[in-house]
N, C-alpha and C. Protein backbone atom coordinates (compact mmCIF):
# COMPACT_ATOMS: atom_id res chain seq x y z
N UNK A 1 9.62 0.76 30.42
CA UNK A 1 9.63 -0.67 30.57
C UNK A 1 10.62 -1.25 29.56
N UNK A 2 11.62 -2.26 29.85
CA UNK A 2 12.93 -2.75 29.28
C UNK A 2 12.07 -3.97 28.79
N UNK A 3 12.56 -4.05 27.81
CA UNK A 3 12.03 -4.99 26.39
C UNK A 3 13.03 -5.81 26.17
N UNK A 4 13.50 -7.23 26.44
CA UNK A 4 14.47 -8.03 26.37
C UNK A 4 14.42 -8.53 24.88
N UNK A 5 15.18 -8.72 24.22
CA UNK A 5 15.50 -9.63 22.96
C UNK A 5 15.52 -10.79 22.70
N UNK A 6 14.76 -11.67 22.47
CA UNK A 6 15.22 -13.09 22.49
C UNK A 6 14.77 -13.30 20.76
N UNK A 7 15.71 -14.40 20.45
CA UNK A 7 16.05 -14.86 19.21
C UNK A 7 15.20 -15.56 19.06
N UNK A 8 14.38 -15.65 17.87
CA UNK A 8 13.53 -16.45 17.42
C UNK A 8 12.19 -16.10 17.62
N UNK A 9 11.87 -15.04 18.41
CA UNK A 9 10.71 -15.02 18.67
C UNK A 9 10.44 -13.39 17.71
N UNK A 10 8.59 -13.70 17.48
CA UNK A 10 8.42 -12.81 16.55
C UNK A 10 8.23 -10.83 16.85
N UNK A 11 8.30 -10.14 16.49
CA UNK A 11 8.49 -8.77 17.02
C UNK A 11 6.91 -8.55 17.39
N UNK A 12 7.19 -7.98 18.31
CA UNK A 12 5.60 -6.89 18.81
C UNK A 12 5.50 -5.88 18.62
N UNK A 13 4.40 -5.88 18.26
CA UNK A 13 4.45 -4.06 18.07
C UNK A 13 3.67 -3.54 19.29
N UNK A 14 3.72 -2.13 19.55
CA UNK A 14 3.53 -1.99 21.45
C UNK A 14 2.25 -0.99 20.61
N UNK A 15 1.58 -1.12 21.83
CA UNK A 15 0.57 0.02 21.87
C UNK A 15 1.11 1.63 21.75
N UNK A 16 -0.53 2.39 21.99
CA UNK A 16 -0.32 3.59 21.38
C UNK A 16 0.75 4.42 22.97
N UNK A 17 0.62 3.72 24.20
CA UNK A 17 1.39 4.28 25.06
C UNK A 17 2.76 4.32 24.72
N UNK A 18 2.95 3.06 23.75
CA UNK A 18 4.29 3.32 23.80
C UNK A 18 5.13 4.29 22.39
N UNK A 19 3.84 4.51 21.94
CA UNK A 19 4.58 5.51 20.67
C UNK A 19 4.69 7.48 21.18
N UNK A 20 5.44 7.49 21.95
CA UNK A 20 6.18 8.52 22.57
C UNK A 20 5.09 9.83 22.18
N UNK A 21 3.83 9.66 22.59
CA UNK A 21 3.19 10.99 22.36
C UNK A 21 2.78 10.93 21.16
N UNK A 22 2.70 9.93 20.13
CA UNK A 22 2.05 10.50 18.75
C UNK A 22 0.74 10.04 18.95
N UNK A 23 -0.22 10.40 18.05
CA UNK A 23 -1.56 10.45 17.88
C UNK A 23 -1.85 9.62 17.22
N UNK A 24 -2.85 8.39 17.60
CA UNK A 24 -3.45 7.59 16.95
C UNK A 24 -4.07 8.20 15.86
N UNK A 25 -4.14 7.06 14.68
CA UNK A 25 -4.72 7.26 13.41
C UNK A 25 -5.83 7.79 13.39
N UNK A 26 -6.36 8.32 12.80
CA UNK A 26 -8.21 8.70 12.38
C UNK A 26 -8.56 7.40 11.59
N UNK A 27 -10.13 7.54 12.14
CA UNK A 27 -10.42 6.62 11.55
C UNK A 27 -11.34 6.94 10.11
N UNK A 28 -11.77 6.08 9.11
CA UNK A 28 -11.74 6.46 7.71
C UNK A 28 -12.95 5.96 7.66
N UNK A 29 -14.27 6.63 7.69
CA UNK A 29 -15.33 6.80 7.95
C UNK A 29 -16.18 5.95 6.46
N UNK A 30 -15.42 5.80 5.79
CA UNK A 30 -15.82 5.29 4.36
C UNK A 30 -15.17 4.17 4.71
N UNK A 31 -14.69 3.34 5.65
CA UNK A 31 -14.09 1.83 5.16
C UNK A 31 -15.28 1.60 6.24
N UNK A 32 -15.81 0.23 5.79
CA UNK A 32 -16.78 -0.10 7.19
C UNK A 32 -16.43 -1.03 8.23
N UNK A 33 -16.83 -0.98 8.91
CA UNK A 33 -16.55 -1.13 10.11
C UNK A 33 -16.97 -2.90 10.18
N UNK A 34 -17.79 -3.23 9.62
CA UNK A 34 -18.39 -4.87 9.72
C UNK A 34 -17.64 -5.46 8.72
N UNK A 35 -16.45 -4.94 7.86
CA UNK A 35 -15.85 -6.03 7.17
C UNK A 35 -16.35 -5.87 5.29
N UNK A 36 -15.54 -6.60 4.71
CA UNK A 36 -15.91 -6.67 3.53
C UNK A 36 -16.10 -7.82 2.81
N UNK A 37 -16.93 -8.26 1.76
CA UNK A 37 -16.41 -9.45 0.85
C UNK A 37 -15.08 -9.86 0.78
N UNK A 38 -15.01 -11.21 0.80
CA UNK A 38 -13.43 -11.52 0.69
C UNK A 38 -12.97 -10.87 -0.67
N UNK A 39 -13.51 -10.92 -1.68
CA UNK A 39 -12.67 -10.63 -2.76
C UNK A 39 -13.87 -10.05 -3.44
N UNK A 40 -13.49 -8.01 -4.10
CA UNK A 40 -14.59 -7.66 -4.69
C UNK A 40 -13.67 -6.42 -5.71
N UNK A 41 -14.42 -5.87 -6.76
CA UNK A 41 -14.01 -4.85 -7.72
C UNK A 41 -14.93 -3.78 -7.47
N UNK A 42 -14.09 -2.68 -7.94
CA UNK A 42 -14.83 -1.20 -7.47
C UNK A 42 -15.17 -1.42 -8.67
N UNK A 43 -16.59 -0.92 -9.41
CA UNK A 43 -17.40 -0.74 -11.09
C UNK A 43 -16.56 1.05 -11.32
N UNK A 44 -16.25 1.53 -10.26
CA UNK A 44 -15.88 3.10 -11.02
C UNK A 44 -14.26 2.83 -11.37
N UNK A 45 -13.38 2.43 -10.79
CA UNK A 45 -11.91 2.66 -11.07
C UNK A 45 -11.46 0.86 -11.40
N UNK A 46 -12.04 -0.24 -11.55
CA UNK A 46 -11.79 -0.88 -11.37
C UNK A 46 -10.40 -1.44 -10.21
N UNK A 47 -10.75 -1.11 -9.44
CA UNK A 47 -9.79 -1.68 -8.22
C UNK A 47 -10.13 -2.61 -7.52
N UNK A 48 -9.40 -3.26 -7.06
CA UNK A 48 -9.23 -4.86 -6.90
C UNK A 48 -9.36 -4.85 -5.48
N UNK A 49 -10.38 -5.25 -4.58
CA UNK A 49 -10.29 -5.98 -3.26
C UNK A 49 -10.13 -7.16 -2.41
N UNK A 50 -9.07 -7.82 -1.64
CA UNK A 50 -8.19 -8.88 -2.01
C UNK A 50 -7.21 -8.81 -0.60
N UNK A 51 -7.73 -10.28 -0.04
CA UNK A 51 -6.49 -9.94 1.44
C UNK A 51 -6.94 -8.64 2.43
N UNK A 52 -8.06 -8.35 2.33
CA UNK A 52 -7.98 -6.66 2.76
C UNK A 52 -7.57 -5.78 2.76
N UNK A 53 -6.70 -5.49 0.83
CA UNK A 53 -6.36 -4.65 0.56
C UNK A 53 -7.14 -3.98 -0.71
N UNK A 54 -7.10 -2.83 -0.96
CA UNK A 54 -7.64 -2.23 -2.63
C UNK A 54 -5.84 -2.35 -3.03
N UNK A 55 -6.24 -2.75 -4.56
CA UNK A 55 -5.28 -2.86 -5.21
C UNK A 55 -5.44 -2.53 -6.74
N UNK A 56 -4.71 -1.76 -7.65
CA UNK A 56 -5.11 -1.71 -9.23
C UNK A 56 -4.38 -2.96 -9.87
N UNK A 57 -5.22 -3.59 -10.38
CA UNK A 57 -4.55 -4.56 -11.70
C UNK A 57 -5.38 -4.87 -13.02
N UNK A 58 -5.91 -3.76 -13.81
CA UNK A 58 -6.54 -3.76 -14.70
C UNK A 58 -7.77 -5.12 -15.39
N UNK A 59 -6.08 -6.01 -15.86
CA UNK A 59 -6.03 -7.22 -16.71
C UNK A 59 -7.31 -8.11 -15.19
N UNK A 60 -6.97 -7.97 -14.36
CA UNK A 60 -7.20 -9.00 -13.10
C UNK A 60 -8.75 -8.18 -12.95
N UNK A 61 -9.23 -6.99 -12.97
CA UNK A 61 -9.93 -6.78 -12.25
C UNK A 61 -11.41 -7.14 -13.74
N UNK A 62 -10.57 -7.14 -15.19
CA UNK A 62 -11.44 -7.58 -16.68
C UNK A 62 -11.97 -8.77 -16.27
N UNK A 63 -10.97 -10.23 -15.73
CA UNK A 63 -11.34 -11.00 -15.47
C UNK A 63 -12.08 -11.60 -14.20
N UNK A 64 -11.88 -11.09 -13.13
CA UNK A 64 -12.59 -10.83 -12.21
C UNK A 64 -14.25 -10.27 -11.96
N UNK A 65 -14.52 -9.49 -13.39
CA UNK A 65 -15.80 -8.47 -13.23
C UNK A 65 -16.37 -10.25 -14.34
N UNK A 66 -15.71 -10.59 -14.97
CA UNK A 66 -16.61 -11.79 -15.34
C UNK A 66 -17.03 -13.22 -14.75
N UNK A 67 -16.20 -12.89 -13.97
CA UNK A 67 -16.78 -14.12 -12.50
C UNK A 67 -18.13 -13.61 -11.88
N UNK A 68 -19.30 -14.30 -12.01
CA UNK A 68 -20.43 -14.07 -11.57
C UNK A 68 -20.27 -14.05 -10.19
N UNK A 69 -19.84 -14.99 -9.29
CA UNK A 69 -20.20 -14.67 -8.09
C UNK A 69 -19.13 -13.89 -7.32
N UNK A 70 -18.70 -12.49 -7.59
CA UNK A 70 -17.92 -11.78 -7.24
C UNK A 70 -18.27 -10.95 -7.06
N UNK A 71 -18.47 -9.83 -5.78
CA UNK A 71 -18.68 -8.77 -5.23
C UNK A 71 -18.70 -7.51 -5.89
N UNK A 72 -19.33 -6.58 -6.30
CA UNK A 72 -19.54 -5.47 -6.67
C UNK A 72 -19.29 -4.14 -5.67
N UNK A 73 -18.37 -3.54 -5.25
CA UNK A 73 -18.40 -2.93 -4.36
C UNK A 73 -17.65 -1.48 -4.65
N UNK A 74 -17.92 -0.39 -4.22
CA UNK A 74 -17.49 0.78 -4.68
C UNK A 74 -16.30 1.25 -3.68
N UNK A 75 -15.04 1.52 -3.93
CA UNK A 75 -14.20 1.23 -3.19
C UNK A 75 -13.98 2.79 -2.33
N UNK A 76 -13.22 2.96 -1.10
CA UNK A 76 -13.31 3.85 -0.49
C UNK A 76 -13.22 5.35 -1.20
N UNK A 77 -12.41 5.47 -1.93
CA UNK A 77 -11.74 6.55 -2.59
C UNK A 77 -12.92 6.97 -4.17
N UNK A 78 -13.36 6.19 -4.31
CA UNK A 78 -14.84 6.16 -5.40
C UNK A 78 -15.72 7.28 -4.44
N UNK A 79 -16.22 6.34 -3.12
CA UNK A 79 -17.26 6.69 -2.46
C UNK A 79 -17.10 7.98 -1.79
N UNK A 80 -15.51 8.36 -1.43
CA UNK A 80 -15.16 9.80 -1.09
C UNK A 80 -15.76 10.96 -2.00
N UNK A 81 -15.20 10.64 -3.64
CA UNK A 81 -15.24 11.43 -4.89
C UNK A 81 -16.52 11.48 -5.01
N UNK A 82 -17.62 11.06 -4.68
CA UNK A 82 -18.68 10.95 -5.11
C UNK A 82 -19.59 12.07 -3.78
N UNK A 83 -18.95 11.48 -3.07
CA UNK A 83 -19.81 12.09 -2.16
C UNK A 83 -19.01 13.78 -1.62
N UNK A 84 -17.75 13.99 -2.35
CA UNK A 84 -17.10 15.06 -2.56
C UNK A 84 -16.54 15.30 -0.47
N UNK A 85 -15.92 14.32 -0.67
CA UNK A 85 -15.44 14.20 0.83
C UNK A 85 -14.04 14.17 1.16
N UNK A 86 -13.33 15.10 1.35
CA UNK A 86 -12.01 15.43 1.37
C UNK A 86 -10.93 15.61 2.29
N UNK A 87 -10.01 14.89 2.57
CA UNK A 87 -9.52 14.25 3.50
C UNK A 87 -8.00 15.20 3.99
N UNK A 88 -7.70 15.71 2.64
CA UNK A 88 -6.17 16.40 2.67
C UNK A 88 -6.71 17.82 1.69
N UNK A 89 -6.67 19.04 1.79
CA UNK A 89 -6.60 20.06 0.77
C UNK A 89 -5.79 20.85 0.97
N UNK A 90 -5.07 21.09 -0.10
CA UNK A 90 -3.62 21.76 -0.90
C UNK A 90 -4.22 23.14 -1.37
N UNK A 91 -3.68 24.01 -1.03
CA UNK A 91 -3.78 25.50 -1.60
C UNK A 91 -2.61 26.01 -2.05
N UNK A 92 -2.34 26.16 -3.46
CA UNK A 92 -1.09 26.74 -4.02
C UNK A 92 -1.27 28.22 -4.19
N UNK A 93 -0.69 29.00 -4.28
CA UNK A 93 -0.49 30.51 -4.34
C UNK A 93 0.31 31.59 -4.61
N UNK A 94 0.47 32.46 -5.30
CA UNK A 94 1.60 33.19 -5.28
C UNK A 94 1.62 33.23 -6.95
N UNK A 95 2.28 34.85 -7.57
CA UNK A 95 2.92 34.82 -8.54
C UNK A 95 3.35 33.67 -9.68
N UNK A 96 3.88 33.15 -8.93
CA UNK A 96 4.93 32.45 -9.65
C UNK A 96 4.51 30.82 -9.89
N UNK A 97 3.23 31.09 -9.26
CA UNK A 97 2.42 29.68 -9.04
C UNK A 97 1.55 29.52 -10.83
N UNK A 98 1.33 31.13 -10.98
CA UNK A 98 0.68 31.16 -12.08
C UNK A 98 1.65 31.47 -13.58
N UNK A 99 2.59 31.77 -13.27
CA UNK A 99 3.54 31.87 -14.74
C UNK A 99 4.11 30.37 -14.79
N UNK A 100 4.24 29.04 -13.48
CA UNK A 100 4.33 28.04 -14.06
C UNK A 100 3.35 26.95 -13.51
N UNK A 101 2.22 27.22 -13.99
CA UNK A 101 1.01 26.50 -13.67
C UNK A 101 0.99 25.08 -14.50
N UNK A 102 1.86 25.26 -15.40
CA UNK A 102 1.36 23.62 -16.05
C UNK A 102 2.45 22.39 -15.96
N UNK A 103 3.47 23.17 -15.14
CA UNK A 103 4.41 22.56 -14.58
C UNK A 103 4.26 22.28 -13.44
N UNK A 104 3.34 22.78 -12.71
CA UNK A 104 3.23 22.48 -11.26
C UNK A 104 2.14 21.74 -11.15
N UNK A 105 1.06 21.50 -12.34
CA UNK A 105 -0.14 20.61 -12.39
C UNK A 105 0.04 19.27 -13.26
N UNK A 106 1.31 19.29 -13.87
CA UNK A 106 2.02 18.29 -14.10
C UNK A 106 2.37 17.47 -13.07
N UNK A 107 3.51 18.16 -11.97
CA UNK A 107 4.03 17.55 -10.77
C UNK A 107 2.99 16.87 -10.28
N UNK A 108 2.14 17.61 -9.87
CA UNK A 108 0.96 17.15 -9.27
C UNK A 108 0.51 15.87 -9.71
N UNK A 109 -0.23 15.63 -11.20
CA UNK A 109 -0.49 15.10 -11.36
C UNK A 109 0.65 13.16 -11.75
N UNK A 110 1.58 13.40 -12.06
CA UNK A 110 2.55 12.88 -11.66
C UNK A 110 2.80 12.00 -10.46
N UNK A 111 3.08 12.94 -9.44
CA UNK A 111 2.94 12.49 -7.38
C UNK A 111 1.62 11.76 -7.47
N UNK A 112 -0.01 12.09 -8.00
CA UNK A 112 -0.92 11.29 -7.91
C UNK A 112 -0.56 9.82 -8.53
N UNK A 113 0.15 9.61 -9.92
CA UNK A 113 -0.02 8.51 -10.59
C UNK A 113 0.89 7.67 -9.90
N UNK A 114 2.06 8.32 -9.14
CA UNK A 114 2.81 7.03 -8.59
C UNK A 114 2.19 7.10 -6.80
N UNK A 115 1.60 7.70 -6.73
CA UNK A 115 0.78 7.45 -5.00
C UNK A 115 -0.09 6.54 -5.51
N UNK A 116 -1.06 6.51 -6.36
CA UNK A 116 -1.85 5.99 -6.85
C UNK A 116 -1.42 4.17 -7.64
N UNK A 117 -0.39 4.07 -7.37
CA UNK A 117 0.13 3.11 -8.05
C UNK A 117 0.67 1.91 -6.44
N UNK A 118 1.04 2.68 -5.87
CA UNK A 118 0.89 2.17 -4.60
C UNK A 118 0.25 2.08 -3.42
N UNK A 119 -1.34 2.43 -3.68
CA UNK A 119 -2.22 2.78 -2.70
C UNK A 119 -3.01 3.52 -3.86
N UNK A 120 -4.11 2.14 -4.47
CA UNK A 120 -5.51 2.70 -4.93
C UNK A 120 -6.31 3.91 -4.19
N UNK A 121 -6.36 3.72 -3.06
CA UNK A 121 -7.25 4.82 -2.59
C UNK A 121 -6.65 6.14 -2.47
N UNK A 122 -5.37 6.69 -3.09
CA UNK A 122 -4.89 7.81 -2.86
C UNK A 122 -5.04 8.56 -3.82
N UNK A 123 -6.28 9.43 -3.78
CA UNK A 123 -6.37 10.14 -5.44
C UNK A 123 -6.61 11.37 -5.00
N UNK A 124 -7.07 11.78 -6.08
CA UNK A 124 -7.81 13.63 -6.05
C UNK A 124 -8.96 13.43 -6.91
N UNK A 125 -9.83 14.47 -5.71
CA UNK A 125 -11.44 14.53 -5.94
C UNK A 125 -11.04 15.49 -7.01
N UNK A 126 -10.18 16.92 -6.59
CA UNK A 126 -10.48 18.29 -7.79
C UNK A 126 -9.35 18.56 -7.59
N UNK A 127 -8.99 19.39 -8.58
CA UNK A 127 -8.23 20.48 -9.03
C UNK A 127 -8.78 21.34 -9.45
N UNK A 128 -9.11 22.74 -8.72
CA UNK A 128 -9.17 24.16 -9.71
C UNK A 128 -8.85 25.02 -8.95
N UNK A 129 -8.81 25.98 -9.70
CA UNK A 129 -8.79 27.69 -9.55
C UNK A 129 -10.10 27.99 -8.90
N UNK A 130 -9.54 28.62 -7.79
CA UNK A 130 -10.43 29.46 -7.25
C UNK A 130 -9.82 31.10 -6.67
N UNK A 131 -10.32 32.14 -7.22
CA UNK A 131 -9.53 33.05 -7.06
C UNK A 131 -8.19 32.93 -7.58
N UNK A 132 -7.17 33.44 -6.74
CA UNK A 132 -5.61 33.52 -6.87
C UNK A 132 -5.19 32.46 -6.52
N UNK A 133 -5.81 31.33 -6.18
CA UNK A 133 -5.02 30.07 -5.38
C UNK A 133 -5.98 29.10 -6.75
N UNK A 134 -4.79 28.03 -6.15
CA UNK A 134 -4.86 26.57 -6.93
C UNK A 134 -5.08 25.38 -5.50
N UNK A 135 -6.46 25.14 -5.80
CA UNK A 135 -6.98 24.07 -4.90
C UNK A 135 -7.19 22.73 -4.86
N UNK A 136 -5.87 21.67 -4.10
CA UNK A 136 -6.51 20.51 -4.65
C UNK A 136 -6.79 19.70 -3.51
N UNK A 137 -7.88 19.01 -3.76
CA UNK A 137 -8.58 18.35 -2.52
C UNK A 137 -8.22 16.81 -2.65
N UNK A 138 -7.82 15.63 -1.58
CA UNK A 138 -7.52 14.60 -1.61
C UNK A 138 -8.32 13.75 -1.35
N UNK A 139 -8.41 12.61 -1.68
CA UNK A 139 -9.17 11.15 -0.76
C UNK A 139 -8.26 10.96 0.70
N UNK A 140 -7.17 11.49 0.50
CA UNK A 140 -6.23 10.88 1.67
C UNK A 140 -5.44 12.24 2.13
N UNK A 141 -5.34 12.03 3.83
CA UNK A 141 -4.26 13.29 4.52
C UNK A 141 -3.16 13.38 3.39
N UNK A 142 -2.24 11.84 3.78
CA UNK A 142 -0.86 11.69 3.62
C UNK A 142 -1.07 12.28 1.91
N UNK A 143 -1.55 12.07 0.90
CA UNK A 143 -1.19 12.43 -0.35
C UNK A 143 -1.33 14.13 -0.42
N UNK A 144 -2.18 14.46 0.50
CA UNK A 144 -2.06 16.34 0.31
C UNK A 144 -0.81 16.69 1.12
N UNK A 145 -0.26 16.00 2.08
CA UNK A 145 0.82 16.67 2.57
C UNK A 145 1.96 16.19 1.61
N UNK A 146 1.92 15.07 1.00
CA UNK A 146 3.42 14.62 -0.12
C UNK A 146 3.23 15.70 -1.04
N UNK A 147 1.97 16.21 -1.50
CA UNK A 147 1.61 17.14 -2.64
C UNK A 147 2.61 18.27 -2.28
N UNK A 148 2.12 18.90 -0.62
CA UNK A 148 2.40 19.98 -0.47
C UNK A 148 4.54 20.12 -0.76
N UNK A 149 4.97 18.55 0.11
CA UNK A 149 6.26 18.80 -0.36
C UNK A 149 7.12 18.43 -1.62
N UNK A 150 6.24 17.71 -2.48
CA UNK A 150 6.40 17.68 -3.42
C UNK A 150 7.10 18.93 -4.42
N UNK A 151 5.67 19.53 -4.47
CA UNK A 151 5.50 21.16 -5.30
C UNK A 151 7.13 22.02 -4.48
N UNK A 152 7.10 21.98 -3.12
CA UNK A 152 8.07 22.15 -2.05
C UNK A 152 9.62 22.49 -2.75
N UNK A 153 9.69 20.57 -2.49
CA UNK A 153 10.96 20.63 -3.12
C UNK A 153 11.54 21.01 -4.76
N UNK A 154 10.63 20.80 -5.43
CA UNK A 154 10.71 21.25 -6.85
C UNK A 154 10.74 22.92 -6.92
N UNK A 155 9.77 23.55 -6.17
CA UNK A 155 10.18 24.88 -6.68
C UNK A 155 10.22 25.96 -5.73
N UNK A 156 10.62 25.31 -4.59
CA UNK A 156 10.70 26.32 -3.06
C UNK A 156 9.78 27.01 -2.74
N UNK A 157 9.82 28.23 -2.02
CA UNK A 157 8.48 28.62 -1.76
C UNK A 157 8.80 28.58 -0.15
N UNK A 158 7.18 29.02 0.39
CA UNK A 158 6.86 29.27 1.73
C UNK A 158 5.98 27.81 1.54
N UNK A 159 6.13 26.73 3.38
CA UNK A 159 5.10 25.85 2.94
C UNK A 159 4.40 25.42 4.46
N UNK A 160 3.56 25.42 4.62
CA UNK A 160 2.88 25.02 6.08
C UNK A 160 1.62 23.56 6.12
N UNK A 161 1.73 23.08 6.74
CA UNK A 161 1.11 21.66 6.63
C UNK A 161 0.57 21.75 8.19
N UNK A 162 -0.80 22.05 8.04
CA UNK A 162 -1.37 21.82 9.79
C UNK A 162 -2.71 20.44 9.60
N UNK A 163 -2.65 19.72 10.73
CA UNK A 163 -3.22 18.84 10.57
C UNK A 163 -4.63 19.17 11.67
N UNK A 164 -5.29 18.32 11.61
CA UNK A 164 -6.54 18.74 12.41
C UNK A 164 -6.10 18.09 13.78
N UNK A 165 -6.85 18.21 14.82
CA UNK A 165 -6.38 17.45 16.47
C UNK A 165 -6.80 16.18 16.41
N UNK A 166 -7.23 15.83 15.67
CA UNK A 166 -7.83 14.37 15.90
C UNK A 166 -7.13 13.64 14.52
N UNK A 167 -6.37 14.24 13.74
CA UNK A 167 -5.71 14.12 12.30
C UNK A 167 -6.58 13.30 11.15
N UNK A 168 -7.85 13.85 11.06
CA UNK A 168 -9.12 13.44 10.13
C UNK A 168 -9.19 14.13 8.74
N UNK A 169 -8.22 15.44 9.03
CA UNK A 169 -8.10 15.98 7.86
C UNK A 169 -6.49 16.90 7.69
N UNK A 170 -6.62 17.45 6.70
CA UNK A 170 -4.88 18.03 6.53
C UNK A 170 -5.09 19.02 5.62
N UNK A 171 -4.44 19.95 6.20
CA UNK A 171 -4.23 21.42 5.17
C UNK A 171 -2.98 21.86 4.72
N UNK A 172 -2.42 22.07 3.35
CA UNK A 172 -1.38 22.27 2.98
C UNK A 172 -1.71 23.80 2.47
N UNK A 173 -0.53 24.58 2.47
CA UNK A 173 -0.31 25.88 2.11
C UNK A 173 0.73 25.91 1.14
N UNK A 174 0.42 26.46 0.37
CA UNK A 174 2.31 26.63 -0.47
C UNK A 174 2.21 27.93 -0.98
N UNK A 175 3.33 28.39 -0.79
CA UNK A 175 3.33 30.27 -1.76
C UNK A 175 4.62 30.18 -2.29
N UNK A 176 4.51 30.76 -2.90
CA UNK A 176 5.72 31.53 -3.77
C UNK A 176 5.54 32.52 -4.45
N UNK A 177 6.06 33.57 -4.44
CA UNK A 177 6.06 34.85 -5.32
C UNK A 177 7.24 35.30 -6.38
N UNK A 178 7.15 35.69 -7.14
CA UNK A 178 8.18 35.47 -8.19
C UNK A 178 9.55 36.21 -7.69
């Protein structure tokens, strides 16, 4: 179907027919479904809810928690960690994973603080060792797959990213051997 241009008028965005075969979003089982307070603070990370977005602003969220009639609410990525509910998990592996382990849990942690800087809800539940692999589990798909190319591009390797069929969750692989 031919989509004419006219000036002035505002853009549409088309349904999921028209996005050439990709897969609608999953839906995020921790945001609810009936809506939220207009304006509320998470008590665990202090993050800011606002416009219908989570947002970090420290200073805003000090003064905000002293406004009495302001919402108390535990924000998606709290309620994930808590309830140990994991959205994206990263498996690192290989040799060479372990002679530079504190460089690669650096990166890591790094990719979290600036994901995290633009999207409160993008964190990590864990990081550890289990066996020969390095396991890290996400609040969010998209931050375990940036993880996976992250680590990627910094220090090559073998890397595979499979998503689930309904894309509710995400598995990253990374190897390298020395």
């Amino acid at each position: 179907m031919k989509r004419d241009f006219i000036p002035g008028q505002s853009v549409h965005k088309f349904g999921i027919g028209d996005k050439q075969g990709r897969v609608e979003r999953s839906e995020d089982p921790f945001i609810p479904k009936e809506g939220m307070p207009e304006t509320a603070v998470c008590p665990d990370c202090h993050a800011i809810y606002e416009n219908k977005r989570w947002r970090i602003d420290k200073e805003v969220a000090d003064k905000r928690k002293k406004d009495e009639g302001l919402a108390s609410v535990l924000c998606p990525a709290c309620r994930k960690i808590a309830g140990d509910y994991a959205e994206g998990i990263v498996t690192l592996r290989g040799t060479f994973l372990w002679k530079h382990e504190e460089q690669i849990r650096n990166l890591i942690r790094h990719e979290e603080a600036k994901a995290r800087g633009k999207n409160p809800l993008q964190r990590i539940i864990s990081m550890e060792r289990e066996g020969d692999d390095l396991v890290i589990r996400t609040t969010e798909q998209k931050l375990a797959e940036h993880f996976g190319r992250a680590v990627h591009k910094a220090q090559q390797g073998e890397l595979q990213v499979s998503w689930d069929q309904d894309h509710a969750r995400c598995r990253v692989f990374w190897e390298r051997e020395e």
